[in-house]
Protein backbone atom coordinates (compact mmCIF):
# COMPACT_ATOMS: atom_id res chain seq x y z
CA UNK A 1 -2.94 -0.99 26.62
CA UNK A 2 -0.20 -3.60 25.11
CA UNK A 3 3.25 -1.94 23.89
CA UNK A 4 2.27 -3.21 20.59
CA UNK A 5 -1.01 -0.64 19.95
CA UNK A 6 1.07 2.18 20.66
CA UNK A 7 1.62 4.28 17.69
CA UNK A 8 4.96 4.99 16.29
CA UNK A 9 4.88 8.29 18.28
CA UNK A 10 3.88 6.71 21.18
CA UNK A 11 6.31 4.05 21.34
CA UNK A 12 9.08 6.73 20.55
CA UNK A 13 8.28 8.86 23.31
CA UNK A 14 8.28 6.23 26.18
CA UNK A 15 11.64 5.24 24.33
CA UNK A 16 12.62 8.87 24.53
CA UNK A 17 11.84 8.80 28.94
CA UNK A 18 13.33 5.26 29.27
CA UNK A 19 10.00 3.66 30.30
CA UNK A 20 10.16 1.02 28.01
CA UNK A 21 13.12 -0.36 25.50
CA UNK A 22 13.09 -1.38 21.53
CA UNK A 23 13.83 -4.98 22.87
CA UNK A 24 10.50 -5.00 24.63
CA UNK A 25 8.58 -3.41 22.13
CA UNK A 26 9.94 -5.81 19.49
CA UNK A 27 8.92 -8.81 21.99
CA UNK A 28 5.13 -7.68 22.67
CA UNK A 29 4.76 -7.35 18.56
CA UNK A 30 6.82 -11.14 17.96
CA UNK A 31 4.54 -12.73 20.66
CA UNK A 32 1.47 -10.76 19.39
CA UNK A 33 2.02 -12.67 15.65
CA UNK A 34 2.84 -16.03 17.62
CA UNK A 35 -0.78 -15.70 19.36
CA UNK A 36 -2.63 -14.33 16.16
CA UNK A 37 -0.98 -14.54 12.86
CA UNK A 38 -2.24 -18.46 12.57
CA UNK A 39 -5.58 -17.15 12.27
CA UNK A 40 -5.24 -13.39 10.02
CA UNK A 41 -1.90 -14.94 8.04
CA UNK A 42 -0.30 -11.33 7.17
CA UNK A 43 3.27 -12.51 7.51
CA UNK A 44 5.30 -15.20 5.31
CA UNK A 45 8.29 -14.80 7.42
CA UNK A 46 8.71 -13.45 10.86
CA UNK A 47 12.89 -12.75 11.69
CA UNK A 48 12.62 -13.60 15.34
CA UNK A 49 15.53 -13.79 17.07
CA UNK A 50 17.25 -11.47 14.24
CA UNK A 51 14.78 -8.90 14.95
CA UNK A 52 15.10 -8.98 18.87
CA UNK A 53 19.25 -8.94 18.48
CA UNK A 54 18.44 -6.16 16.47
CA UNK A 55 16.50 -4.05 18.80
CA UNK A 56 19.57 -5.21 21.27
CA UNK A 57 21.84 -3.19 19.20
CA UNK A 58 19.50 -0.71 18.62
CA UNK A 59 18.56 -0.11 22.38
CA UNK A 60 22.32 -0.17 23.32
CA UNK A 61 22.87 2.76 20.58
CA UNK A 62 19.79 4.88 22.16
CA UNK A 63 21.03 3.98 25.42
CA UNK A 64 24.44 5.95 24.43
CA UNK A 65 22.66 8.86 22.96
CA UNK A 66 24.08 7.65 19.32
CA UNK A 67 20.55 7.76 17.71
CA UNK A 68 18.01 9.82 17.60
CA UNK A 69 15.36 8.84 15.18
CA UNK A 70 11.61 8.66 15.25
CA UNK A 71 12.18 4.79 14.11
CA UNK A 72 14.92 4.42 16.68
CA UNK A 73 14.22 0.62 18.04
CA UNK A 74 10.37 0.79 16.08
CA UNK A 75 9.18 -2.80 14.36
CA UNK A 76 8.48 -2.63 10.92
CA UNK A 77 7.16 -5.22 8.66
CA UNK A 78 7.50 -5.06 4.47
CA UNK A 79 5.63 -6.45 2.15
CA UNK A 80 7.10 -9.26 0.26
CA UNK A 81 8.22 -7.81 -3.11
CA UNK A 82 10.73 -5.29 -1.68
CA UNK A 83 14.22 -7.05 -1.68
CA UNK A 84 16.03 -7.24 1.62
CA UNK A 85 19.24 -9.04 1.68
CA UNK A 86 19.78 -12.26 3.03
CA UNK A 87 15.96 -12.31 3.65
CA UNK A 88 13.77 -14.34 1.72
CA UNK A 89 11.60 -12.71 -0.48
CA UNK A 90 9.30 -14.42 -2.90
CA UNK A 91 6.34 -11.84 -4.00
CA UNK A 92 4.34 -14.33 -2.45
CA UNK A 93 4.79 -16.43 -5.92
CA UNK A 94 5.99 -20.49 -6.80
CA UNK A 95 8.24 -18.36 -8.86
CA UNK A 96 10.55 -16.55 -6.42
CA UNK A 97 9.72 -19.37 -3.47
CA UNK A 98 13.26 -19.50 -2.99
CA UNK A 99 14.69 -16.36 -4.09
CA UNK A 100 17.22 -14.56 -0.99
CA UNK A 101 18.35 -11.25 -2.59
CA UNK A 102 21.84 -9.99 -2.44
CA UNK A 103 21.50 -6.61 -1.67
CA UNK A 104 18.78 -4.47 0.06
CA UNK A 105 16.29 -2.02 -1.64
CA UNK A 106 16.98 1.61 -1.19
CA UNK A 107 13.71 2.48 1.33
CA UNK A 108 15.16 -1.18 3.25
CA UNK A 109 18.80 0.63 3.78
CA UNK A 110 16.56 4.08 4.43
CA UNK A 111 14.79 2.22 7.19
CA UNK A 112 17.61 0.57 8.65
CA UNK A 113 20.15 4.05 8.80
CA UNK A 114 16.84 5.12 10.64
CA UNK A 115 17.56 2.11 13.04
CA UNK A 116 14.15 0.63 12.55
CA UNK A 117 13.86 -2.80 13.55
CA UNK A 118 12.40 -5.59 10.65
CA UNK A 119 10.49 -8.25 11.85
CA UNK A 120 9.06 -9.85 8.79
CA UNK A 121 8.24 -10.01 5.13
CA UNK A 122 4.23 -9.69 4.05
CA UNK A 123 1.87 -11.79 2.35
CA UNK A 124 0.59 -10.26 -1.04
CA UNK A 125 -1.28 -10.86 -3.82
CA UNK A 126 0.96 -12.59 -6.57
CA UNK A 127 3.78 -10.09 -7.60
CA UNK A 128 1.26 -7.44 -6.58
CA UNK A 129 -1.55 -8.58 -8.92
CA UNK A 130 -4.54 -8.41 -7.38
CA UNK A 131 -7.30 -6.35 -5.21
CA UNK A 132 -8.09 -9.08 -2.34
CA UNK A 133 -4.46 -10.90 -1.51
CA UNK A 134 -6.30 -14.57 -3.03
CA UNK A 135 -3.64 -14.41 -5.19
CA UNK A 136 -0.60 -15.88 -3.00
CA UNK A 137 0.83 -19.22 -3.63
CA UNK A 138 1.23 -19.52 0.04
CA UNK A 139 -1.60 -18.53 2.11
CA UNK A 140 -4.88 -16.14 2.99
CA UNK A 141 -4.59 -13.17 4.41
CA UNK A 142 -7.47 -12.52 6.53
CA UNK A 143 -9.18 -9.51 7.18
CA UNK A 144 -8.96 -8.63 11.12
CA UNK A 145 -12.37 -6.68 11.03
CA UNK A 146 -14.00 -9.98 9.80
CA UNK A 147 -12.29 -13.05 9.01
CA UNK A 148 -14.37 -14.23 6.23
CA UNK A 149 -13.48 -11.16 4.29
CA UNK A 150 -10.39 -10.22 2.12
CA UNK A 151 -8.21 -7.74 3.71
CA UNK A 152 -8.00 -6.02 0.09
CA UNK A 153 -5.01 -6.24 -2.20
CA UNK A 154 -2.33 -6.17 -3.35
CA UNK A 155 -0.62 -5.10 0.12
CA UNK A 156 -3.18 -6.80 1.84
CA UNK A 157 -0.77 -8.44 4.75
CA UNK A 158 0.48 -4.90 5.03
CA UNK A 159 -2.88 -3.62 5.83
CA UNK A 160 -3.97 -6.50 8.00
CA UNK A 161 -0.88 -6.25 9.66
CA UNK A 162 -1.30 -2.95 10.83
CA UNK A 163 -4.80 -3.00 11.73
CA UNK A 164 -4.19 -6.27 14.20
CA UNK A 165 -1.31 -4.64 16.00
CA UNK A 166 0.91 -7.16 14.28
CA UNK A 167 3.59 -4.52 13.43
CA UNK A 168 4.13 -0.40 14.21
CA UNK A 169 3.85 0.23 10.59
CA UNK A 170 4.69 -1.52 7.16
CA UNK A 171 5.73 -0.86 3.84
CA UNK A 172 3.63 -1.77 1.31
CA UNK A 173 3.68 -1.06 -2.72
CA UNK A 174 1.07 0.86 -4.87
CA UNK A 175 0.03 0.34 -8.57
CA UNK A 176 -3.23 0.96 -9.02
CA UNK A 177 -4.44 1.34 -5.01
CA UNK A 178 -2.57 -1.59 -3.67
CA UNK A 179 -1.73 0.54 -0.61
CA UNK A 180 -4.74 2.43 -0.34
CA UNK A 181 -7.89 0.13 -1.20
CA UNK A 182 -6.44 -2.13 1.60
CA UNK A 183 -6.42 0.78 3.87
CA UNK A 184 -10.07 1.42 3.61
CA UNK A 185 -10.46 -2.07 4.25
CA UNK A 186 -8.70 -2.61 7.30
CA UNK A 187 -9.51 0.53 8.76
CA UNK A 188 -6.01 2.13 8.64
CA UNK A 189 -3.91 4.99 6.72
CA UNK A 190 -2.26 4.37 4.22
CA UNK A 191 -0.50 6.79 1.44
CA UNK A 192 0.73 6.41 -1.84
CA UNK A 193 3.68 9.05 -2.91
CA UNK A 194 3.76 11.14 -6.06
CA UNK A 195 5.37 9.21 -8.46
CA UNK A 196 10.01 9.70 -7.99
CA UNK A 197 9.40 10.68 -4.01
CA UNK A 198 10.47 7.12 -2.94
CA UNK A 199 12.97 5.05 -5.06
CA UNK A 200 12.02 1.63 -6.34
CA UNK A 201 15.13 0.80 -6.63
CA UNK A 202 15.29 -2.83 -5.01
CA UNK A 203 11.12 -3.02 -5.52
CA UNK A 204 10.20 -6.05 -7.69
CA UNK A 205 8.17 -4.70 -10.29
CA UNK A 206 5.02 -5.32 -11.58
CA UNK A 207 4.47 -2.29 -14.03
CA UNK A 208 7.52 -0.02 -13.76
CA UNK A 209 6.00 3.50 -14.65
CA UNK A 210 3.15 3.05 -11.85
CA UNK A 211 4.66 1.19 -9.10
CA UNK A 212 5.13 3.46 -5.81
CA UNK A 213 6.60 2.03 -2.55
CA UNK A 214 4.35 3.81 0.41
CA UNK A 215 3.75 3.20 4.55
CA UNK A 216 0.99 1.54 6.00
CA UNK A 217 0.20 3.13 9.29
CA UNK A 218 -1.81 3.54 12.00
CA UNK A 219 -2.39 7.24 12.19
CA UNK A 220 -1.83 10.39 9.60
CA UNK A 221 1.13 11.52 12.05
CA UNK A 222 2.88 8.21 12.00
CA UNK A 223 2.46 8.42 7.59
CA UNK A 224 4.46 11.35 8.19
CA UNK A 225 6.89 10.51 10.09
CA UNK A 226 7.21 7.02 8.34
CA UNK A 227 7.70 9.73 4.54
CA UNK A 228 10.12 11.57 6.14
CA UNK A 229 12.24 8.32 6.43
CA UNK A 230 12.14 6.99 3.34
CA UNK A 231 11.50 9.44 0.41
CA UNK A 232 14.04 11.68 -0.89
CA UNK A 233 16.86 11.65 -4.15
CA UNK A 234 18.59 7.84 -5.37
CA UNK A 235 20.99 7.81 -7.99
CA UNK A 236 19.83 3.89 -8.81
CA UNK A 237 16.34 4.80 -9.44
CA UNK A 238 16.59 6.72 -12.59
CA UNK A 239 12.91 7.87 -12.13
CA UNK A 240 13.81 9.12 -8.37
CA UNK A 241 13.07 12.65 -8.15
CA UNK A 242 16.15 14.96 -7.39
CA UNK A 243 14.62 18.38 -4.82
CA UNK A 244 14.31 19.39 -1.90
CA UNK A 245 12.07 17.15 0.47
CA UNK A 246 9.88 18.86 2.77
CA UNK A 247 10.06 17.91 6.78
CA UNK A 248 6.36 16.41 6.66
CA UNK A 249 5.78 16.12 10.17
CA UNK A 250 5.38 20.37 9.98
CA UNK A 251 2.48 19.42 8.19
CA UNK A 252 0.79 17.93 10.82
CA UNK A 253 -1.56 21.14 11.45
CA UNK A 254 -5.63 21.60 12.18
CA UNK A 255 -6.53 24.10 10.10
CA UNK A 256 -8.68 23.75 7.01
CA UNK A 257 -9.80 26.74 6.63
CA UNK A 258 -9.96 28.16 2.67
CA UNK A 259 -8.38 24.95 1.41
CA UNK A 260 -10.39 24.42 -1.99
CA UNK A 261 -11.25 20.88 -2.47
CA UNK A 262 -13.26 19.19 -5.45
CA UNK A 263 -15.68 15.75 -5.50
CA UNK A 264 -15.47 14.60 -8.82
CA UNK A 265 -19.38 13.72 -9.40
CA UNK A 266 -18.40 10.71 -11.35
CA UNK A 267 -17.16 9.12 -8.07
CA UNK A 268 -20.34 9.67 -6.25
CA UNK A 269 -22.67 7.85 -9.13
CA UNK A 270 -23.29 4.32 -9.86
CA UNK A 271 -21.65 1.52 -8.13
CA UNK A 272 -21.12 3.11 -5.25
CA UNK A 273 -22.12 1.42 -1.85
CA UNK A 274 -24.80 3.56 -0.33
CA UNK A 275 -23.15 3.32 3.63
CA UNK A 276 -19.81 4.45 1.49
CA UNK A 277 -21.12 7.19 -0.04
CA UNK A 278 -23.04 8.70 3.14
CA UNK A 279 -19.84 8.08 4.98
CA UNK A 280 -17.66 9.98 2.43
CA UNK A 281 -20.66 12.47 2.31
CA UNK A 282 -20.19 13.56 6.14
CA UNK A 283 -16.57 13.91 5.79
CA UNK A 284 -17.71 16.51 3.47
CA UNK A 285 -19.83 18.14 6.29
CA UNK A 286 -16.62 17.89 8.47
CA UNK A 287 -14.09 19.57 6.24
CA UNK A 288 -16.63 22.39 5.53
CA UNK A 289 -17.75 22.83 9.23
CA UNK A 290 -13.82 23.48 9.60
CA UNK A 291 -13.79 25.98 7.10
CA UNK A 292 -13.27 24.09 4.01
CA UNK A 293 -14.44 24.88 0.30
CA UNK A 294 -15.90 21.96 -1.02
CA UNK A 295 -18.11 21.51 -4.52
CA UNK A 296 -18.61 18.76 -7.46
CA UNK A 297 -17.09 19.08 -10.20
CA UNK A 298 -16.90 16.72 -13.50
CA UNK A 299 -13.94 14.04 -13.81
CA UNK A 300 -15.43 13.03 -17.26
CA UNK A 301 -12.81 10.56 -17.94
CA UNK A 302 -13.44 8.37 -14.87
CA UNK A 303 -14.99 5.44 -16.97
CA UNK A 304 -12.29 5.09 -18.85
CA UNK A 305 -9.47 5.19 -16.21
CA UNK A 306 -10.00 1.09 -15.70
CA UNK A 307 -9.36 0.19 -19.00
CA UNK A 308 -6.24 2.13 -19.51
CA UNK A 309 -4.78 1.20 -16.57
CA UNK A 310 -5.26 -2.41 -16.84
CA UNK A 311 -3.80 -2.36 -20.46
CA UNK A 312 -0.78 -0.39 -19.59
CA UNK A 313 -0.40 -2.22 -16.11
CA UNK A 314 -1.04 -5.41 -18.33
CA UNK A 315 1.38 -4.25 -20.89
CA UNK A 316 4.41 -3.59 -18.37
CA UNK A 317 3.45 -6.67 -16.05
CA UNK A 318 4.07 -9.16 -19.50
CA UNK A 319 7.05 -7.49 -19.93
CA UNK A 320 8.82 -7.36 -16.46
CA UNK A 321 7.86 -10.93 -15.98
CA UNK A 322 9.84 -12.26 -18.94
CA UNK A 323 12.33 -12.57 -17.27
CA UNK A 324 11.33 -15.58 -14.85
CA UNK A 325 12.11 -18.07 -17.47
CA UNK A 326 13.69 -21.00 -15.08
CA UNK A 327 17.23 -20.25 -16.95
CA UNK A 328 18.81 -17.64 -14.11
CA UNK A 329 17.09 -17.79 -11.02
CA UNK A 330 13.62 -18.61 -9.93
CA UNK A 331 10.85 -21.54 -10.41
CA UNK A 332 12.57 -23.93 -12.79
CA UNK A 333 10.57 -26.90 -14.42
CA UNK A 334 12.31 -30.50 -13.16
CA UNK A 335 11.63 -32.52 -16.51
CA UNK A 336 11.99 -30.62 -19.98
CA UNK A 337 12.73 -31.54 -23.62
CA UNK A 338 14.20 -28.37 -24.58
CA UNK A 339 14.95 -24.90 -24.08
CA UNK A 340 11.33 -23.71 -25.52
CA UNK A 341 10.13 -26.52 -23.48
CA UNK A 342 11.88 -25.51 -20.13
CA UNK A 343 10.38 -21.59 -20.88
CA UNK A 344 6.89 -23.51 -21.20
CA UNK A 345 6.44 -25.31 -18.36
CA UNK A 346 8.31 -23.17 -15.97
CA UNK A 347 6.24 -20.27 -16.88
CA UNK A 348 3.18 -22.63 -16.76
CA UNK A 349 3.94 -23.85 -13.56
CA UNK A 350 5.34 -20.90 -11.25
CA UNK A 351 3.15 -18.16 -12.28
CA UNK A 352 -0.44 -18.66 -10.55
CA UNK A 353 -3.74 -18.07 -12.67
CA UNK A 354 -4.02 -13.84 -12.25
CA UNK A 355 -0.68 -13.41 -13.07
CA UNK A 356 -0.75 -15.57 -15.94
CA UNK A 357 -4.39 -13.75 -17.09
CA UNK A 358 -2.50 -10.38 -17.01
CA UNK A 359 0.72 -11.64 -18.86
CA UNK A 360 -1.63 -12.84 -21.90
CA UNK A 361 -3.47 -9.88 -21.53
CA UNK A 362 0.12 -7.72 -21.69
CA UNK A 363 0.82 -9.71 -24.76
CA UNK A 364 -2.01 -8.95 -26.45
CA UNK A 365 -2.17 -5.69 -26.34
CA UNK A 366 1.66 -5.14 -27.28
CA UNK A 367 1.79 -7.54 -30.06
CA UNK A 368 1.64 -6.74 -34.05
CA UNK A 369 -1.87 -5.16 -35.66
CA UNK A 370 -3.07 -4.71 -31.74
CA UNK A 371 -0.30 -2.03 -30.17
CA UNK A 372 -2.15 0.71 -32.05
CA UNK A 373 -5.93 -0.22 -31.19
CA UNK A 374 -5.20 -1.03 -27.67
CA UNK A 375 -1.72 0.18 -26.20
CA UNK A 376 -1.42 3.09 -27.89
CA UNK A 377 -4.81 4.55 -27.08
CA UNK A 378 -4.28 3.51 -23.58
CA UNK A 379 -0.90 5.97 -23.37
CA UNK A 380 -3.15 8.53 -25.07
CA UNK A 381 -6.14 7.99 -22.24
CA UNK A 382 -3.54 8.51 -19.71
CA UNK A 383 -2.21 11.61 -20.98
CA UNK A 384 -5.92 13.11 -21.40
CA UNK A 385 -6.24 12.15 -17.19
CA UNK A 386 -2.78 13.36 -16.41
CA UNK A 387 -4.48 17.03 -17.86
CA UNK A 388 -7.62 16.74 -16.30
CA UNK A 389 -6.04 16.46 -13.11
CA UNK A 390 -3.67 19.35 -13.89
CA UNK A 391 -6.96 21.42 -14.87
CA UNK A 392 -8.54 20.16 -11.44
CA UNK A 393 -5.66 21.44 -9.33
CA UNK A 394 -5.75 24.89 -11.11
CA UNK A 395 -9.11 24.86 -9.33
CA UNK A 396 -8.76 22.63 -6.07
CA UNK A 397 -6.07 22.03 -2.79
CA UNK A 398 -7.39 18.27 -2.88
CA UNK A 399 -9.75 15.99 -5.01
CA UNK A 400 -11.82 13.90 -2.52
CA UNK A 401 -13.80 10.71 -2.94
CA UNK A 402 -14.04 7.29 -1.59
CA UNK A 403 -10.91 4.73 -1.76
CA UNK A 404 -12.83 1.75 -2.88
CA UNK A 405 -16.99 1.26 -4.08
CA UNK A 406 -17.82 -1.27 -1.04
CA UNK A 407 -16.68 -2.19 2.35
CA UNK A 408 -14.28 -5.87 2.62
CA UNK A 409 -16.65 -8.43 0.35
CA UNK A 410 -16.32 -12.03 1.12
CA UNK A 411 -13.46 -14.82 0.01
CA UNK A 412 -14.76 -15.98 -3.19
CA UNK A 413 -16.92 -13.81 -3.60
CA UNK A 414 -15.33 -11.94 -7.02
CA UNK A 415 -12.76 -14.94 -7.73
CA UNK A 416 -14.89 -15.54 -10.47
CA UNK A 417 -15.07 -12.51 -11.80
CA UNK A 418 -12.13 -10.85 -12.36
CA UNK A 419 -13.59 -7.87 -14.41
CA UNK A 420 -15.96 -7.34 -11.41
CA UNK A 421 -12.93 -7.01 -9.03
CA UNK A 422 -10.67 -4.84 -11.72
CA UNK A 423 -13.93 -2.29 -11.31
CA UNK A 424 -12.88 -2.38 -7.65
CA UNK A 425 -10.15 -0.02 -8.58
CA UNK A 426 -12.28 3.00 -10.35
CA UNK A 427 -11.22 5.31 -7.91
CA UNK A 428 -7.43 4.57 -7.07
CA UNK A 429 -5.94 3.76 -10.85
CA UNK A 430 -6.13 7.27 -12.01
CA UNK A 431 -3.71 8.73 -9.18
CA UNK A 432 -1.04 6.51 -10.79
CA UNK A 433 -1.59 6.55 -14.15
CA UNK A 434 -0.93 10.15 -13.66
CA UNK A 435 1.70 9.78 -11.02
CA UNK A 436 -0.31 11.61 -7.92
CA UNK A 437 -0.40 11.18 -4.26
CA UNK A 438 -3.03 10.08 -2.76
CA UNK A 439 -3.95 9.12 0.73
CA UNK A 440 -6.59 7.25 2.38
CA UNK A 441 -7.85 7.71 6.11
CA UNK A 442 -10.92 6.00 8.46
CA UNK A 443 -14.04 7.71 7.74
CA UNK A 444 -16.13 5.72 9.35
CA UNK A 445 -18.22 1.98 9.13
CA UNK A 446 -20.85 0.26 7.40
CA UNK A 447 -23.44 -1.05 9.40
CA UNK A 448 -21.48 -4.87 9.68
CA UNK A 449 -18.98 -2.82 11.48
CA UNK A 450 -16.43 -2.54 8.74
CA UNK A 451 -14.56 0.40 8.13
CA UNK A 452 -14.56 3.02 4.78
CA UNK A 453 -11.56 4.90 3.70
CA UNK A 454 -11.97 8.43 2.37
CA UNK A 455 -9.36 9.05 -0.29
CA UNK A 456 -7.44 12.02 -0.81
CA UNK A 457 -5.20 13.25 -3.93
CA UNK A 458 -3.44 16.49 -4.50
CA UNK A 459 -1.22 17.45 -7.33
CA UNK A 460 2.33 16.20 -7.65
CA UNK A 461 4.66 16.92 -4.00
CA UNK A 462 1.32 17.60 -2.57
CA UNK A 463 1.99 14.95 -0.09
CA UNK A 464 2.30 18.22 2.73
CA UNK A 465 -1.68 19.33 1.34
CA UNK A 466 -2.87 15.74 1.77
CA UNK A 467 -1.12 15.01 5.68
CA UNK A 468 -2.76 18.19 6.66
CA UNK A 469 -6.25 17.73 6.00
CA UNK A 470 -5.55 14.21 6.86
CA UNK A 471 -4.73 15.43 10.20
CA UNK A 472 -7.45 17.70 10.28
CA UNK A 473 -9.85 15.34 9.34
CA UNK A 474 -9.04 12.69 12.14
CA UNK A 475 -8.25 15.12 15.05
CA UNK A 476 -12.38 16.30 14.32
CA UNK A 477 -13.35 13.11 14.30
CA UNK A 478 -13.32 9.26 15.71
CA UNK A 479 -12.84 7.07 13.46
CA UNK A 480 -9.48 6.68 13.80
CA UNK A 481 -9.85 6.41 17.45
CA UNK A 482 -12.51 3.87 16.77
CA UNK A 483 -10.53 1.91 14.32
CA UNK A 484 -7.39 1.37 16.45
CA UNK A 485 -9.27 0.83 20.19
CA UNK A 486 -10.86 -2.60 18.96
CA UNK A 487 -9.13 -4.39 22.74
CA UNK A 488 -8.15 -8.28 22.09
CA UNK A 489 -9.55 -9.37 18.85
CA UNK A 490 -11.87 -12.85 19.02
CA UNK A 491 -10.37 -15.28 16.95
CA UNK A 492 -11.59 -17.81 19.62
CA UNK A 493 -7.80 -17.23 21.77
């Protein structure tokens, strides 16, 4: 087995015994992307020769007993709209092509005190709008399962990373799934936090009261330790929550048994893949053969969780992105008559097509005679989800159901039909609109060999409820065995 399918634990214990440094871990993952990356496309920057002088320093620190970290001398790759100084970072957009930040984001500075090692920034779907990563100026991401399918979105690189051995873990961002639908798609964990857990301070945003940086990783017990790293209090985030964080790696335990959890019937219905739903359906069977409680109960407002999210999404999106008007920094237009003009065609030319549907969309719904019908009913949709949720957990541990209606489709295959891949999200948007965890795990394949997520989401700091039937769930099963042993993937090297 190469150095760079370890898991995080893995790789820190032969650390720990000296059988192996950070320096050559960091080289089996740079000359991994150097033989593969041409062909799955998850990074738009690898560091290099920074990240192996890194892992220098690092190793020299572990070598004096200075460190002592589970991310002590471990590669790590981000996704692209998380600012990292003197790094470029572009949320894979015309607009920020150029755009080096100044200063780090809080989880980058967490990461770094935790002497992890960066070795690149991550393709994405245009400042993280998007389900299938189509939407970068730049480049495809690829899906390592099956080339000619979308890796999901919008942390899409993240997730393909991670499932081609391309990096130990990565960071991704999640609005409305964009950690977790590209989990299920690549075949890997992913987890988004309750809403505060992990500043965003330093996060580009795309809609500022459901954004949630998360890790991307290859088993539940690395998404613990990766949580432990990088949650906790930040004075700059003024939504950051301020309590006492949990040691999540304690909640690495088997045991099921007399944990309540619900299936929300509404998930299970129409427009649901059939291999999904049998899939999902035996890790039912599995959870109650370990002792669980499991029964269906009624989400009612399920339907209407798309359109509220996409409006309020919409709504902050249109906002946040005024900002990128070529005056300060960013795209700006070369020939202009005016200011109006130089707003115009900068906007018109930097912003691709999605981001420029959800900006008129934003506009729309906030503007005069349309705030009431459309934004204002949204708010009150989310509110009436927030307390079904809280009326769910008075009842159930967890709320289980699948991460996304399909397997990976095809490229192209919804690029024509945007309202076709916005129903793509049915089952992740309501976990942010009201500020949840959730996390997503391998639960098994469709019969093209791609792999299903099952999706879990407990009330808010639950994050301990969801790692531990996580945990549970894989150490009972394969699939996550299955997902990571794949041996040298055939992209005709």
């Amino acid at each position: 087995m190469e150095l760079c399918e370890l898991t995080i634990h893995e790789m820190n214990e032969f650390i720990k015994h000296k059988k192996v440094s950070a320096v050559e871990i960091t080289k089996s993952f740079l000359r991994r992307i150097e033989k593969i990356d041409f062909t799955i496309g998850s990074y738009l920057s690898v560091l290099g020769e920074d990240a192996v002088k890194r892992a220098v320093e690092v190793q020299k620190r572990i070598d004096k007993g200075e460190v002592n970290s589970y991310l002590s001398g471990i590669p790590v790759a981000i996704k692209d709209n998380i600012c990292t100084e003197g790094i470029k970072t572009t949320c894979a957009s015309k607009m920020l092509q150029n755009f080096v930040p100044p200063y780090n984001a809080t989880v980058i500075k967490k990461l770094l005190e935790e002497d992890a090692v960066i070795i690149g920034k991550l393709n994405m779907d245009e400042f993280a709008m998007g389900s299938s990563t189509e939407n970068s100026y730049f480049k495809l991401t690829k899906n390592p399962w099956d080339i000619d399918r979308v890796p999901g979105g919008s942390s899409g690189g993240a997730a393909a990373a991670v499932a081609a051995n391309l990096t130990a873990f990565a960071i991704g961002s999640d609005t409305g799934g964009s950690i977790r639908q590209p989990a299920s798609f690549c075949g890997v964990v992913g987890m988004k936090p309750t809403y505060g857990v992990v500043s965003r301070f330093g996060l580009i945003a795309f809609a500022s009261s459901l954004d949630q940086i998360g890790p991307l990783t290859k088993d539940v017990t690395d998404c613990a330790i990766v949580l432990n790293s990088i949650t906790g209090y930040d004075p700059m985030d003024s939504t950051s929550l301020n309590f006492k964080y949990p040691d999540y790696t304690k909640a690495l335990v088997n045991d099921v048994k007399g944990l309540k959890v619900g299936i929300p019937k509404e998930y299970m219905g129409n427009g649901l893949d059939s291999e999904v739903k049998t899939a999902v359906l035996e890790a039912v069977k599995v959870l109650k053969q370990l002792g669980a409680q499991c029964e269906e109960f009624s989400f009612s407002l399920t339907e209407h969780a798309i359109a509220a999210y996409y409006i309020i999404s919409s709504a902050e999106g249109s906002s946040n992105l005024a900002r990128y008007d070529g005056v300060k920094y960013g795209y700006r237009a070369e020939k202009f008559s005016d200011l109006l003009d130089l707003y115009k065609k900068s906007r018109s030319e930097g912003f691709g097509t999605e981001a420029k549907r959800r900006i008129l969309l934003g506009t729309y719904v906030l503007s005069s005679g349309y705030y009431d019908e459309y934004y204002k009913k949204a708010l009150q949709v989310r509110t009436l989800i927030k307390n079904e949720f809280d009326e769910a957990f008075e009842k159930y541990d967890v709320v289980l159901g699948p991460a996304a209606p399909t397997t990976a489709y095809k490229f192209g295959e919804n690029a024509d039909n945007p309202l076709g891949m916005y129903l793509g999200d049915i089952y992740t948007v309501s976990a942010n609109l009201a500020g949840l965890p959730g996390l997503v795990v391998p639960c098994g394949f469709d019969s093209k060999g791609l792999p299903i997520g099952l999706q879990l989401v407990s009330k808010p700091f639950g994050e301990s409820t969801l790692l531990k039937v996580g945990f549970s769930f894989e150490q009972n099963t394969d699939h996550n065995k299955k997902a990571r042993i794949r041996g040298e993937l055939e992209y005709g090297i």
